[in-house]
N, C-alpha and C. Protein backbone atom coordinates (compact mmCIF):
# COMPACT_ATOMS: atom_id res chain seq x y z
N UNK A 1 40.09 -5.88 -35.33
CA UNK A 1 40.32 -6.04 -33.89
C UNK A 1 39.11 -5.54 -33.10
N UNK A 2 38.27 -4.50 -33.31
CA UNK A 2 37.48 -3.67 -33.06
C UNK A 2 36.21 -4.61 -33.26
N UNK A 3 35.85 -5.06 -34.11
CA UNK A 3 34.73 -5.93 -34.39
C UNK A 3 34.73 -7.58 -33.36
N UNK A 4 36.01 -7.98 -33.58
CA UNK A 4 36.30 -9.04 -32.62
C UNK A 4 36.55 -8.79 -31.05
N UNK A 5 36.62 -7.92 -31.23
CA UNK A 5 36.05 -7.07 -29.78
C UNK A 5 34.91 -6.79 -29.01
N UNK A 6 34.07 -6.48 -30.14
CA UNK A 6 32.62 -6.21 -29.92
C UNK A 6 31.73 -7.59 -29.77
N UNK A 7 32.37 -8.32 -30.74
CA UNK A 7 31.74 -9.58 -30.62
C UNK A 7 31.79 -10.25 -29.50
N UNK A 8 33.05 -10.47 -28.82
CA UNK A 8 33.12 -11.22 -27.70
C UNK A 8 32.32 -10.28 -26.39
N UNK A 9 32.47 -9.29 -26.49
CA UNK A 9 31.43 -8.25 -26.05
C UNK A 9 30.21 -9.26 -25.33
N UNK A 10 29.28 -9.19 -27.04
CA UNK A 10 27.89 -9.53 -27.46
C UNK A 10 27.98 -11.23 -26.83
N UNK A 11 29.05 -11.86 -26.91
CA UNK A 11 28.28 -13.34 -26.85
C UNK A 11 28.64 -13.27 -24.95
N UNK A 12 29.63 -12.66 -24.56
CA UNK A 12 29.41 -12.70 -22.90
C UNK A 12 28.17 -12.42 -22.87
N UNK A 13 27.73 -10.96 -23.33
CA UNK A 13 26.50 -10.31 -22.69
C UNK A 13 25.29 -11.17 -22.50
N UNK A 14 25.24 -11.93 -23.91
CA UNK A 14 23.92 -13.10 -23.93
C UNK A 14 24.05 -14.01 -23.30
N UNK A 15 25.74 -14.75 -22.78
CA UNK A 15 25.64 -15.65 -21.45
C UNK A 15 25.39 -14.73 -20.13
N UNK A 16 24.96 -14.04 -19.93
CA UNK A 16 24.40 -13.88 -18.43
C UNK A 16 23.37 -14.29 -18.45
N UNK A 17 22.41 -13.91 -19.07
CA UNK A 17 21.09 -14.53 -18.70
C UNK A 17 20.60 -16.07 -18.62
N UNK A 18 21.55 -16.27 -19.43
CA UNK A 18 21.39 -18.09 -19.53
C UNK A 18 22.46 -18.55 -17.88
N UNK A 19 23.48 -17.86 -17.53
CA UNK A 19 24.15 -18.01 -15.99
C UNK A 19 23.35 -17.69 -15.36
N UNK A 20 22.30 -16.34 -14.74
CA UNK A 20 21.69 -16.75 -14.06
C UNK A 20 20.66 -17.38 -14.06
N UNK A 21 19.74 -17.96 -14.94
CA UNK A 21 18.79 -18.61 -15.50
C UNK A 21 19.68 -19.89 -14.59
N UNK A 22 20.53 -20.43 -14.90
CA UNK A 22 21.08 -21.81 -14.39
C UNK A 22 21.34 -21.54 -12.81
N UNK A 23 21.79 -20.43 -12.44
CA UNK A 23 22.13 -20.06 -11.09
C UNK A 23 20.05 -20.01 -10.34
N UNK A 24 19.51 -19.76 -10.94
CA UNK A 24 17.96 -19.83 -10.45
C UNK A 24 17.39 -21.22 -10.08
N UNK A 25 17.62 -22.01 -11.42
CA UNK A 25 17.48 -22.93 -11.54
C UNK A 25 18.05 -24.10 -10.21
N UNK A 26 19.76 -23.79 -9.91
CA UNK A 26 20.10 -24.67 -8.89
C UNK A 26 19.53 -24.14 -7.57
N UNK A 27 19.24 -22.53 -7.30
CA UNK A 27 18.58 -22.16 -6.20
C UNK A 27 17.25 -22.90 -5.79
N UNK A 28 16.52 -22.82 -6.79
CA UNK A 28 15.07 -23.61 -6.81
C UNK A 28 14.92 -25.29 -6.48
N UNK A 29 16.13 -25.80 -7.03
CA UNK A 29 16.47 -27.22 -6.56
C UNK A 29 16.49 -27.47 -4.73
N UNK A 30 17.50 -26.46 -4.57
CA UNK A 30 18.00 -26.27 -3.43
C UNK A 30 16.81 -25.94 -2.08
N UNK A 31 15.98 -24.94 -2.46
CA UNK A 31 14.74 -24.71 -1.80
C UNK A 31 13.92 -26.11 -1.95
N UNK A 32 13.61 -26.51 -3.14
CA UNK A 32 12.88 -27.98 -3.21
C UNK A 32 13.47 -28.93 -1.84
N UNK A 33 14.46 -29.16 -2.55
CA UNK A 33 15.11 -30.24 -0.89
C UNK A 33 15.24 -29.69 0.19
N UNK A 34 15.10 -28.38 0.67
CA UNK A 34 14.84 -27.95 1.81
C UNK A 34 13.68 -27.71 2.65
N UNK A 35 12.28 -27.72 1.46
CA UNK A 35 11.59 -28.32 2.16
C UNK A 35 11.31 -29.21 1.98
N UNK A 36 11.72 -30.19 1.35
CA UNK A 36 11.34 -31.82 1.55
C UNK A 36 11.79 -31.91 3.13
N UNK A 37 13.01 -31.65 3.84
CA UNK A 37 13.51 -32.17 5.26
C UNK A 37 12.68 -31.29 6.15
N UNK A 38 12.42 -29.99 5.43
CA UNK A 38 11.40 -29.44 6.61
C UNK A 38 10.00 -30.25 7.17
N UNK A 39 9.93 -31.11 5.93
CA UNK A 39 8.75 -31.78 6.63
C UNK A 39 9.11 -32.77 7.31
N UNK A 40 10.26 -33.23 7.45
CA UNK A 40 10.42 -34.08 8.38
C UNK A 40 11.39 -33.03 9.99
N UNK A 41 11.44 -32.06 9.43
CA UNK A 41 11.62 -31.42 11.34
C UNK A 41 13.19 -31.47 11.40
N UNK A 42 13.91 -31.26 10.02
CA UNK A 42 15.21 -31.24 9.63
C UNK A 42 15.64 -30.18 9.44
N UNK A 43 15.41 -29.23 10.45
CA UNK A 43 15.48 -27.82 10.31
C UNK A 43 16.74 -27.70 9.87
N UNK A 44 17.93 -28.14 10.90
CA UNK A 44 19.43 -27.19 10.50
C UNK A 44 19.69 -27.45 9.05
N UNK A 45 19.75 -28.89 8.51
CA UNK A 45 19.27 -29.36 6.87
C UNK A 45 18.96 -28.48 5.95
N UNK A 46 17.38 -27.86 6.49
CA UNK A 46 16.55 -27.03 5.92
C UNK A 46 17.53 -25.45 5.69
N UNK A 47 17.69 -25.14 6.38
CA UNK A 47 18.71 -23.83 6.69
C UNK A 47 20.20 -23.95 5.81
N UNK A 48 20.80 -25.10 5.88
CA UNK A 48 21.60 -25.21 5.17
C UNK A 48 21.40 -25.16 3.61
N UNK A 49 20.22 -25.93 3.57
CA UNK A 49 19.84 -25.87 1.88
C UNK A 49 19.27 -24.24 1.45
N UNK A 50 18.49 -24.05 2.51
CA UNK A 50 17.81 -22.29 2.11
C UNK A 50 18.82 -21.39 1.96
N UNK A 51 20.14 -21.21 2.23
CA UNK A 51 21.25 -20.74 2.68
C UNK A 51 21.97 -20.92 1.58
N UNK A 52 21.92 -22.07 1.37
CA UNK A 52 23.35 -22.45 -0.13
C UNK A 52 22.09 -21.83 -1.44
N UNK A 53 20.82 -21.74 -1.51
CA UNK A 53 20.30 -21.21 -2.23
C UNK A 53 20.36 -19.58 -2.32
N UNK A 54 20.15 -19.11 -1.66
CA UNK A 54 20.44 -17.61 -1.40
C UNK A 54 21.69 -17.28 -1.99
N UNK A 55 23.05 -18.25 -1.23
CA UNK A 55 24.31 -17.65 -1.82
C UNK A 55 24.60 -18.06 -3.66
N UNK A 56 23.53 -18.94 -4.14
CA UNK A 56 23.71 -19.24 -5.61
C UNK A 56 23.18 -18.17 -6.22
N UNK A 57 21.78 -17.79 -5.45
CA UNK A 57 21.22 -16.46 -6.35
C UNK A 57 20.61 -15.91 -4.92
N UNK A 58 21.59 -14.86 -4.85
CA UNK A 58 21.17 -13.56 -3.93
C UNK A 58 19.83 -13.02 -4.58
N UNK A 59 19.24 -13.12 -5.03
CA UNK A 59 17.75 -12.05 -5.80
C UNK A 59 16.58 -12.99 -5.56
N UNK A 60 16.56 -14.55 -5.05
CA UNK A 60 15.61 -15.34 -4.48
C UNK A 60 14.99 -15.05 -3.32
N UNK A 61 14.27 -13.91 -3.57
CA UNK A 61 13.05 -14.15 -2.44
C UNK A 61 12.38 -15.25 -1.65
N UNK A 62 12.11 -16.46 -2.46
CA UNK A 62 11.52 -17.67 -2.14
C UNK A 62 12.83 -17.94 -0.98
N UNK A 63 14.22 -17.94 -1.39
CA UNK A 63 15.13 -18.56 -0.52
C UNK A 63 14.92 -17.94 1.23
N UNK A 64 14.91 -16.71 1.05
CA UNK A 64 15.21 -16.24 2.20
C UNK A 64 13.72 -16.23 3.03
N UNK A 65 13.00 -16.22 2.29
CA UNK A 65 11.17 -16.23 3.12
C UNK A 65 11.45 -17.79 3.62
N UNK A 66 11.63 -18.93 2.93
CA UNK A 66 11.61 -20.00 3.62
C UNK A 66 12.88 -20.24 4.09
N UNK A 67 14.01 -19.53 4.54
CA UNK A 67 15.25 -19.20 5.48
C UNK A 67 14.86 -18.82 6.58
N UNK A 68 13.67 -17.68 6.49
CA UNK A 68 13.08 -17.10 7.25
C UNK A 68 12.50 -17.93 8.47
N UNK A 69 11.33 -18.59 7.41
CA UNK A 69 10.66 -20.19 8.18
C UNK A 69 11.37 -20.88 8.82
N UNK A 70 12.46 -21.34 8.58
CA UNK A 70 13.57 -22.29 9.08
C UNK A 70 14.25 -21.80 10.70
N UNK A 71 14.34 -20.86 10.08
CA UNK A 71 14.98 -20.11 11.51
C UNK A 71 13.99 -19.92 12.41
N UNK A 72 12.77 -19.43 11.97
CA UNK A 72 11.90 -19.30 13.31
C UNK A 72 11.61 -20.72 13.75
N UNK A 73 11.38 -21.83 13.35
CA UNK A 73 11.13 -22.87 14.00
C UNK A 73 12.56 -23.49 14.82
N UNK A 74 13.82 -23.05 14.68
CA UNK A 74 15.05 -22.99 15.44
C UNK A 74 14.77 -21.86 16.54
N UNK A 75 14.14 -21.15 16.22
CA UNK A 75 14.03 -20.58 17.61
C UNK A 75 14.96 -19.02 17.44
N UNK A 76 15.60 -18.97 16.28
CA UNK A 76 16.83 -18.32 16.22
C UNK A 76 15.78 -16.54 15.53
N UNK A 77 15.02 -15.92 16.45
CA UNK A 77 14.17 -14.82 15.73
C UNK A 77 15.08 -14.01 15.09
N UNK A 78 16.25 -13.61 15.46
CA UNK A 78 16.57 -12.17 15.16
C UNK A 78 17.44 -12.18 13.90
N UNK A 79 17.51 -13.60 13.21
CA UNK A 79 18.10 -14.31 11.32
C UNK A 79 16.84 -14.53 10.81
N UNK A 80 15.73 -14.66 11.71
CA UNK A 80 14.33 -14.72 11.06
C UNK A 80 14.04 -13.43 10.30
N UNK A 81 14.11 -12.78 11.25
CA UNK A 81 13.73 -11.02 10.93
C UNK A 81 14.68 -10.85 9.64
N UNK A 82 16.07 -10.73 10.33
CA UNK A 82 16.81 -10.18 8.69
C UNK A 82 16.34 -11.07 7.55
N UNK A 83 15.78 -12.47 7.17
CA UNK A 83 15.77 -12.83 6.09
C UNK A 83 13.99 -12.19 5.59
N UNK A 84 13.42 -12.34 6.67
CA UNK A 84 12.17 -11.88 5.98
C UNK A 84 12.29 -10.87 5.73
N UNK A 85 12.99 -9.63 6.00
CA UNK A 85 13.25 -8.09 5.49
C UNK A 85 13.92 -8.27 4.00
N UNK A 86 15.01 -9.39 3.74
CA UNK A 86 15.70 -9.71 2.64
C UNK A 86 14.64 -9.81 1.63
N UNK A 87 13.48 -10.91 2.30
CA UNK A 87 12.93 -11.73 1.11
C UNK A 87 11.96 -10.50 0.66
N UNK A 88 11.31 -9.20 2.13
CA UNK A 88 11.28 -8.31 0.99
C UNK A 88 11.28 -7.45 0.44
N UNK A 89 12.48 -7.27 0.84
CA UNK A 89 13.07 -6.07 -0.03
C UNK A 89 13.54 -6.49 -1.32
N UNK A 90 13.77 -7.86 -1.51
CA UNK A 90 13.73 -8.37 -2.68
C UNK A 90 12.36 -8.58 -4.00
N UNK A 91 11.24 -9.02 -3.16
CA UNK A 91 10.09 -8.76 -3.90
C UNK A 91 9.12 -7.92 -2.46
N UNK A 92 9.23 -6.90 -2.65
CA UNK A 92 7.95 -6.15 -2.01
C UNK A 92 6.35 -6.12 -1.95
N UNK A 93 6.02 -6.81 -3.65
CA UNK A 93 5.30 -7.07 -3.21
C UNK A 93 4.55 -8.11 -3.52
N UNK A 94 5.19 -9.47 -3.10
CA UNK A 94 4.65 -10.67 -2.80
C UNK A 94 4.07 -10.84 -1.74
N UNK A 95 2.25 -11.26 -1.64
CA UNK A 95 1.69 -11.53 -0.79
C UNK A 95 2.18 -12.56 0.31
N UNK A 96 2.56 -13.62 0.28
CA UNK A 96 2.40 -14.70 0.74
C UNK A 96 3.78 -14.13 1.72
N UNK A 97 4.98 -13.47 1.64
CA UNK A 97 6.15 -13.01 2.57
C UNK A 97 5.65 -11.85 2.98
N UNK A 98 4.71 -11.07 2.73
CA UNK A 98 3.95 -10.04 3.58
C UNK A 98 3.31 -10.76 5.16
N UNK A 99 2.21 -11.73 4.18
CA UNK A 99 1.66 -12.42 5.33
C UNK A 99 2.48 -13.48 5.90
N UNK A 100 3.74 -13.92 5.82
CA UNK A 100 4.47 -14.95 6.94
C UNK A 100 5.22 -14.04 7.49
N UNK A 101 5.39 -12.57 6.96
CA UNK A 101 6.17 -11.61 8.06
C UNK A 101 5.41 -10.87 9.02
N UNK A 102 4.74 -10.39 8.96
CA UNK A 102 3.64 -10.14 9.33
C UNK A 102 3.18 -11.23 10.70
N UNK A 103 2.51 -12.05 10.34
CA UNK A 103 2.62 -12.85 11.14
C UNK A 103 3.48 -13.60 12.04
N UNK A 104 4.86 -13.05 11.54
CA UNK A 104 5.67 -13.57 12.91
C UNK A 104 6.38 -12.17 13.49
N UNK A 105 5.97 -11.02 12.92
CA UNK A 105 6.40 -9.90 13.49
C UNK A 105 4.72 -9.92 15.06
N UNK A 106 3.78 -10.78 14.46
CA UNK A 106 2.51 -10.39 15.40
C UNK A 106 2.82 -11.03 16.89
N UNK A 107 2.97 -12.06 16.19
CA UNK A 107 3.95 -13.08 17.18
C UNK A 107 4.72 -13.05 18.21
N UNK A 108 6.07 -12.45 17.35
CA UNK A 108 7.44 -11.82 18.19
C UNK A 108 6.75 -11.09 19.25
N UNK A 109 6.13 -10.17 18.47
CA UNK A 109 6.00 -8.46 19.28
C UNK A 109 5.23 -9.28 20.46
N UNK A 110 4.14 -9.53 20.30
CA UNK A 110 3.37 -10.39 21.67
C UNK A 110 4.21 -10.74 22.44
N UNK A 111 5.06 -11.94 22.34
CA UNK A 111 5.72 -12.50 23.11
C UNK A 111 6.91 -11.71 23.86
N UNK A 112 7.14 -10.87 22.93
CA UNK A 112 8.17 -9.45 23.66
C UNK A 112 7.62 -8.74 24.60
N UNK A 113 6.22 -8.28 24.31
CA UNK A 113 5.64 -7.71 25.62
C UNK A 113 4.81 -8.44 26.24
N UNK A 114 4.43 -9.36 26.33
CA UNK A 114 4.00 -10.47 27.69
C UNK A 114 5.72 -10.63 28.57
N UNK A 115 7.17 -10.95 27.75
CA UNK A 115 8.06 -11.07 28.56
C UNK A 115 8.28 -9.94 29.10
N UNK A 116 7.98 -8.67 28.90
CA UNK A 116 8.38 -7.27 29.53
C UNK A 116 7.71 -7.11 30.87
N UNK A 117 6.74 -7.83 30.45
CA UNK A 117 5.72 -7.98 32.13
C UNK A 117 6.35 -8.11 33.13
């Protein structure tokens, strides 16, 4: 009983990695077609797909940096901010969500204090 115990144990344990391996996999799909419509200016689309990617695999950085993107071109800053903090606190230190946060934190802040004027 003890051994057939352990076993079923062992073969769950080795399906996780192959679940999220597949859960990555449909995230990455999902980002693909989201920016395919981003280039056509299909933002809410775009958001929807960056969004259903995130909720397949919460640990996608890529999802939420280009969630991030999506939202700032909606106009919507303050889901911009939380996803770029997501995307990284998820990978810290990926260049490329340093510099698109960064750059729209340079942005924001400007435009916050020119409106304070």
């Amino acid at each position: 009983m003890r051994a057939a115990l352990l076993l079923s144990v062992l073969l769950l344990s080795s399906a996780v990695p192959a679940l999220a391996q597949k859960s990555r996999s449909e995230a990455e799909k999902q980002v693909k077609f989201g920016i395919n419509v981003a280039q056509y200016n299909l933002w809410r689309e775009a958001i929807t797909r960056f969004e259903r990617a995130a909720d397949i695999d919460p640990t996608y950085a890529a999802a939420y940096n280009n969630l991030a993107i999506a939202y700032e071109h909606q106009g919507d800053l303050p889901n911009a901010r939380k996803a770029y903090e997501k995307a990284l606190k998820l990978d810290p230190d990926n260049q490329y969500i340093k510099q698109n946060y960064e750059l729209f934190r340079e942005i924001n802040d400007r435009a916050n204090r020119q409106g304070s004027r």
